[in-house]
Protein backbone atom coordinates (compact mmCIF):
# COMPACT_ATOMS: atom_id res chain seq x y z
CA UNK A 1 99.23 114.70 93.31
CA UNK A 2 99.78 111.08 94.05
CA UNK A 3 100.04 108.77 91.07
CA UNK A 4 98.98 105.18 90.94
CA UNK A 5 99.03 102.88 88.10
CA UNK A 6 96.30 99.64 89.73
CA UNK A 7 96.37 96.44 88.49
CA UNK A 8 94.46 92.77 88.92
CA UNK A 9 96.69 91.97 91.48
CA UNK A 10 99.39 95.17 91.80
CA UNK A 11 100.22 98.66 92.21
CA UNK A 12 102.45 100.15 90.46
CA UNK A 13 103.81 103.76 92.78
CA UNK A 14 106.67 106.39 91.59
CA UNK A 15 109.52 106.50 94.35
CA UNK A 16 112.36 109.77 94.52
CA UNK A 17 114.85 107.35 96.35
CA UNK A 18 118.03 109.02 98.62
CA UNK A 19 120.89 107.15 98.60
CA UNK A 20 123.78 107.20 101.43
CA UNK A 21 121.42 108.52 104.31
CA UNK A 22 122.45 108.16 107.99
CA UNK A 23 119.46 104.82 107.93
CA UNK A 24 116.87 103.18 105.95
CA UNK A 25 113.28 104.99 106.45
CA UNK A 26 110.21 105.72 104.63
CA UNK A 27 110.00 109.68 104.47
CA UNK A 28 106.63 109.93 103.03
CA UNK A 29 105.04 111.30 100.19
CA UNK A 30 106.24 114.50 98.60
CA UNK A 31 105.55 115.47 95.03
CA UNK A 32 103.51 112.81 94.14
CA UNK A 33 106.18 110.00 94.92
CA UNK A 34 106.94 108.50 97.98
CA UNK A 35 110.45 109.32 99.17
CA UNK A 36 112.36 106.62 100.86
CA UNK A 37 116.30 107.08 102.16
CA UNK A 38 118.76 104.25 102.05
CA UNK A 39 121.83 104.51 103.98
CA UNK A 40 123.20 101.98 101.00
CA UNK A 41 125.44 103.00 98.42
CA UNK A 42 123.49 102.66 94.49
CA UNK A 43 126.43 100.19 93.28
CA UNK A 44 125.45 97.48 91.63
CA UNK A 45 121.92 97.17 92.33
CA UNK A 46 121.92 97.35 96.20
CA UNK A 47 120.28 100.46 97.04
CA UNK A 48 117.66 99.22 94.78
CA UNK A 49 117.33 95.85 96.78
CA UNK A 50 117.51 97.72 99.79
CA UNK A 51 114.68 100.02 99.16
CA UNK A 52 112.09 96.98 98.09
CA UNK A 53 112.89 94.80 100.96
CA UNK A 54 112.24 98.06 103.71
CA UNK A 55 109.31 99.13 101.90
CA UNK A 56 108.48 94.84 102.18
CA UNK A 57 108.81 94.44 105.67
CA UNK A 58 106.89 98.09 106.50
CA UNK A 59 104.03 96.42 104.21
CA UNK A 60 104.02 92.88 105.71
CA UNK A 61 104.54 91.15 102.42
CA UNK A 62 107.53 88.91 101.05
CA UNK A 63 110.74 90.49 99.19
CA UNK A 64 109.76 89.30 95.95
CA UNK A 65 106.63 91.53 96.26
CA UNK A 66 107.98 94.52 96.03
CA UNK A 67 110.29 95.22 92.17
CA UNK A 68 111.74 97.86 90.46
CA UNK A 69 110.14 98.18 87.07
CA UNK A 70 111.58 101.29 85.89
CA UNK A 71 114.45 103.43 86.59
CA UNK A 72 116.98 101.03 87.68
CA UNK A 73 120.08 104.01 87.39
CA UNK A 74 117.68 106.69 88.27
CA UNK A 75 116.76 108.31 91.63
CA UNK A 76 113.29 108.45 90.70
CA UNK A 77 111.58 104.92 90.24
CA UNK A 78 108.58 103.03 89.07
CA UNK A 79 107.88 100.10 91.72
CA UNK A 80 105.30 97.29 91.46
CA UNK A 81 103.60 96.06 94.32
CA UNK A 82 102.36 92.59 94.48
CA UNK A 83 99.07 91.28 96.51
CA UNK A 84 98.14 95.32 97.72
CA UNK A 85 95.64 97.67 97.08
CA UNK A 86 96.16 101.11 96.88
CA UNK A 87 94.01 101.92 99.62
CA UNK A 88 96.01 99.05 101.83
CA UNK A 89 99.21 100.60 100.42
CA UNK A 90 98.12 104.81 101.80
CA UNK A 91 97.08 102.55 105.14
CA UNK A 92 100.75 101.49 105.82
CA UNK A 93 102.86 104.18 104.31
CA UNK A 94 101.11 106.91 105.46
């Protein structure tokens, strides 16, 4: 079952991120998160800057929309979406 947390303004969605994939693509949802593969290393941050400016660009909205919130050293992740709905956000991702 797929989980969102809606704000004024935001959407908060859990993400089961894959580090060190062959390339950068949105998988889809699976278990109630959306999966996402990096082919970035998660050293220092990167992988996590890596997965909010793909999921930015598939969603047509500026870097500093998308954030990490929770689970910074974790595969699975809380992300904040700025300036989306949820129905906007099922519309692009799929």
């Amino acid at each position: 079952m797929l989980r969102f947390v809606i704000k004024m303004s935001s959407v908060e969605i859990q993400v089961r991120v894959i580090p060190n994939a062959s390339r950068d693509e949105i998988v889809g949802w699976h278990a109630g998160a959306l999966k996402i593969k990096t082919a970035v290393a998660p050293e220092s941050g990167k992988a996590n800057q890596a997965i909010c400016a793909l999921l930015a660009k598939r969603l047509g909205l500026p870097k500093r929309a998308v954030s990490v919130l929770r689970g910074q050293t974790s595969p699975m992740k809380c992300l904040q979406i700025e300036g989306l709905s949820e129905s906007e956000l099922r519309e692009c991702v799929g």
